[in-house]
Protein backbone atom coordinates (compact mmCIF):
# COMPACT_ATOMS: atom_id res chain seq x y z
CA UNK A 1 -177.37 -7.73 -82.46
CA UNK A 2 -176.15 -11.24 -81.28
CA UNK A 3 -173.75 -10.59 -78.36
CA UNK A 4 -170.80 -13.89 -78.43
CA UNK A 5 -169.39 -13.79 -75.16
CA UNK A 6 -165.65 -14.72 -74.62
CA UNK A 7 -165.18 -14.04 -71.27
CA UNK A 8 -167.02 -17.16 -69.81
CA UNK A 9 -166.81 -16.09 -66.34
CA UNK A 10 -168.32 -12.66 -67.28
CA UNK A 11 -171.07 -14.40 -69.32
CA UNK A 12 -171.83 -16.36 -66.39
CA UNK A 13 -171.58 -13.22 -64.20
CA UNK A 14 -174.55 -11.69 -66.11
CA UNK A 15 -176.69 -14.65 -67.13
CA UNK A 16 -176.21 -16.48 -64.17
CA UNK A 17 -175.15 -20.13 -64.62
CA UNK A 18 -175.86 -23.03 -67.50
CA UNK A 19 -175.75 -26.88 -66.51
CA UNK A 20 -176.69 -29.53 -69.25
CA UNK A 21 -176.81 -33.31 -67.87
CA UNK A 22 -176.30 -36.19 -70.26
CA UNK A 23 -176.76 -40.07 -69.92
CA UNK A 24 -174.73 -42.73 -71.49
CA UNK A 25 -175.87 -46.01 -71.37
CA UNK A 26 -174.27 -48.65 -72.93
CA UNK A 27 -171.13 -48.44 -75.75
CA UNK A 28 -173.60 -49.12 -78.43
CA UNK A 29 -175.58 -45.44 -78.87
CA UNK A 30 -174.31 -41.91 -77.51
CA UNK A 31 -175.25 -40.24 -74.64
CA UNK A 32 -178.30 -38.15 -74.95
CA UNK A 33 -179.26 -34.94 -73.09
CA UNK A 34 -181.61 -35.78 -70.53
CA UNK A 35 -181.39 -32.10 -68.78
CA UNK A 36 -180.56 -28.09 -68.96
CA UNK A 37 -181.23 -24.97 -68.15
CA UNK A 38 -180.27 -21.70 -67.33
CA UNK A 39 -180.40 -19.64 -64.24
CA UNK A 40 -182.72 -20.88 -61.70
CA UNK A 41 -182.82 -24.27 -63.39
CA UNK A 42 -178.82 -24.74 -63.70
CA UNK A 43 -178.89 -24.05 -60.16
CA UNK A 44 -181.46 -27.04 -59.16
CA UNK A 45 -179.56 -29.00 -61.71
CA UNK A 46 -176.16 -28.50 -59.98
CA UNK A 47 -177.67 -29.10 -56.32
CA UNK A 48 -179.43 -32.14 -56.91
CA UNK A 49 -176.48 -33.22 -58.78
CA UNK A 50 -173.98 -32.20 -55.34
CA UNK A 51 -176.58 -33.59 -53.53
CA UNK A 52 -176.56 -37.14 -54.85
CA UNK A 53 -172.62 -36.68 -55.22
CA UNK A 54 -172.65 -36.57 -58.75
CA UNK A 55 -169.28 -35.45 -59.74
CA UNK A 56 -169.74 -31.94 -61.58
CA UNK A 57 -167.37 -30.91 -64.61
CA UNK A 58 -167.03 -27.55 -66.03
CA UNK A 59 -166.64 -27.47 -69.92
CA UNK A 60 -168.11 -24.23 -70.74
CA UNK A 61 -167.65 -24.47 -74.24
CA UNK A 62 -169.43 -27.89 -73.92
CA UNK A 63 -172.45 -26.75 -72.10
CA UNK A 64 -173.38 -23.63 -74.58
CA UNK A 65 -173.31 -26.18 -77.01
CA UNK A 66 -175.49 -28.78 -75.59
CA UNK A 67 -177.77 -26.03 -73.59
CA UNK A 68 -179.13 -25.12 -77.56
CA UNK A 69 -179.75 -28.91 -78.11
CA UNK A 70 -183.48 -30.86 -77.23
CA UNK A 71 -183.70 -33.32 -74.12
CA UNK A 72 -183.30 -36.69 -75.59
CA UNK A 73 -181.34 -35.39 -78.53
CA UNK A 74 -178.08 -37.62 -79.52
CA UNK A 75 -174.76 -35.79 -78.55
CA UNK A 76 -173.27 -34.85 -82.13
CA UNK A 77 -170.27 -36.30 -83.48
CA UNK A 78 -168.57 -33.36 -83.52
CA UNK A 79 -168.66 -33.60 -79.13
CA UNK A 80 -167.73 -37.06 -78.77
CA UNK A 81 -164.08 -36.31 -77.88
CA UNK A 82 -164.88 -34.46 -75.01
CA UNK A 83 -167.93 -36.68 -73.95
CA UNK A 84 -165.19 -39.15 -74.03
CA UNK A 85 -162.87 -37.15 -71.88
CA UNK A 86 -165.97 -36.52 -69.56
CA UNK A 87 -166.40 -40.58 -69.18
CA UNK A 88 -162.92 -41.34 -68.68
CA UNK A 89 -163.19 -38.91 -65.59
CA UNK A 90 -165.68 -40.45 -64.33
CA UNK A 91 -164.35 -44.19 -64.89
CA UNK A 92 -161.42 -42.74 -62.68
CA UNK A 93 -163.20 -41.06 -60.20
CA UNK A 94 -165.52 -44.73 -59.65
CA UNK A 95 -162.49 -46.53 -59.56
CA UNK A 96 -160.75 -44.45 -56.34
CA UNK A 97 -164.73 -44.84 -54.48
C-alpha cells in the first residue's frame, strides 16, 4: 500500500526531514537540481546551507516533488511558478544585504 501523507509536519515527524537544492543560472535555461536527500542527508544539506547563510525556504509540496527528480534534471514546467516565487525571495532578501 502507498501511504500519501497530508499532514506534512507528521510526515516529517516520521521520516525525518527532505531538502532539495536547485541552481539557476542565467534567464535563458531553468534551474536544475543539483542536490537532495532525505534524513541524514537533508540534514547536511540544511547545515551547510545555514552555514554559508544560504537563505532556507520551506515549500513542502515543492520538495516531495523535486526529492523524486535526478540531480541535474530541468525543473518541470509545471514548478516554474513557485521556482519563480522562490527567486523573487531571494532577489529581495540580496537587495536588504
Amino acid at each position: 500500500m502507498i501511504q500519501k501523507w497530508f499532514n506534512q509536519i507528521r510526515k516529517r515527524e516520521v521520516n525525518g526531514p527532505t531538502a532539495a537544492v536547485i541552481k539557476h543560472q542565467n534567464m535563458d535555461q531553468a534551474p536544475i537540481i543539483v542536490a537532495s536527500g532525505k534524513g541524514y542527508v537533508a540534514q547536511q544539506i540544511i547545515q551547510k546551507a545555514m552555514d554559508l547563510d544560504i537563505p532556507i525556504q520551506e515549500f513542502s509540496t515543492l520538495v516531495s516533488n523535486l526529492i523524486d527528480m535526478d540531480l541535474g534534471d530541468n525543473i518541470p514546467p509545471q514548478l516554474y511558478s513557485v521556482i519563480a516565487e522562490i527567486l523573487i525571495m531571494l532577489e529581495e532578501l540580496e537587495k536588504k544585504i
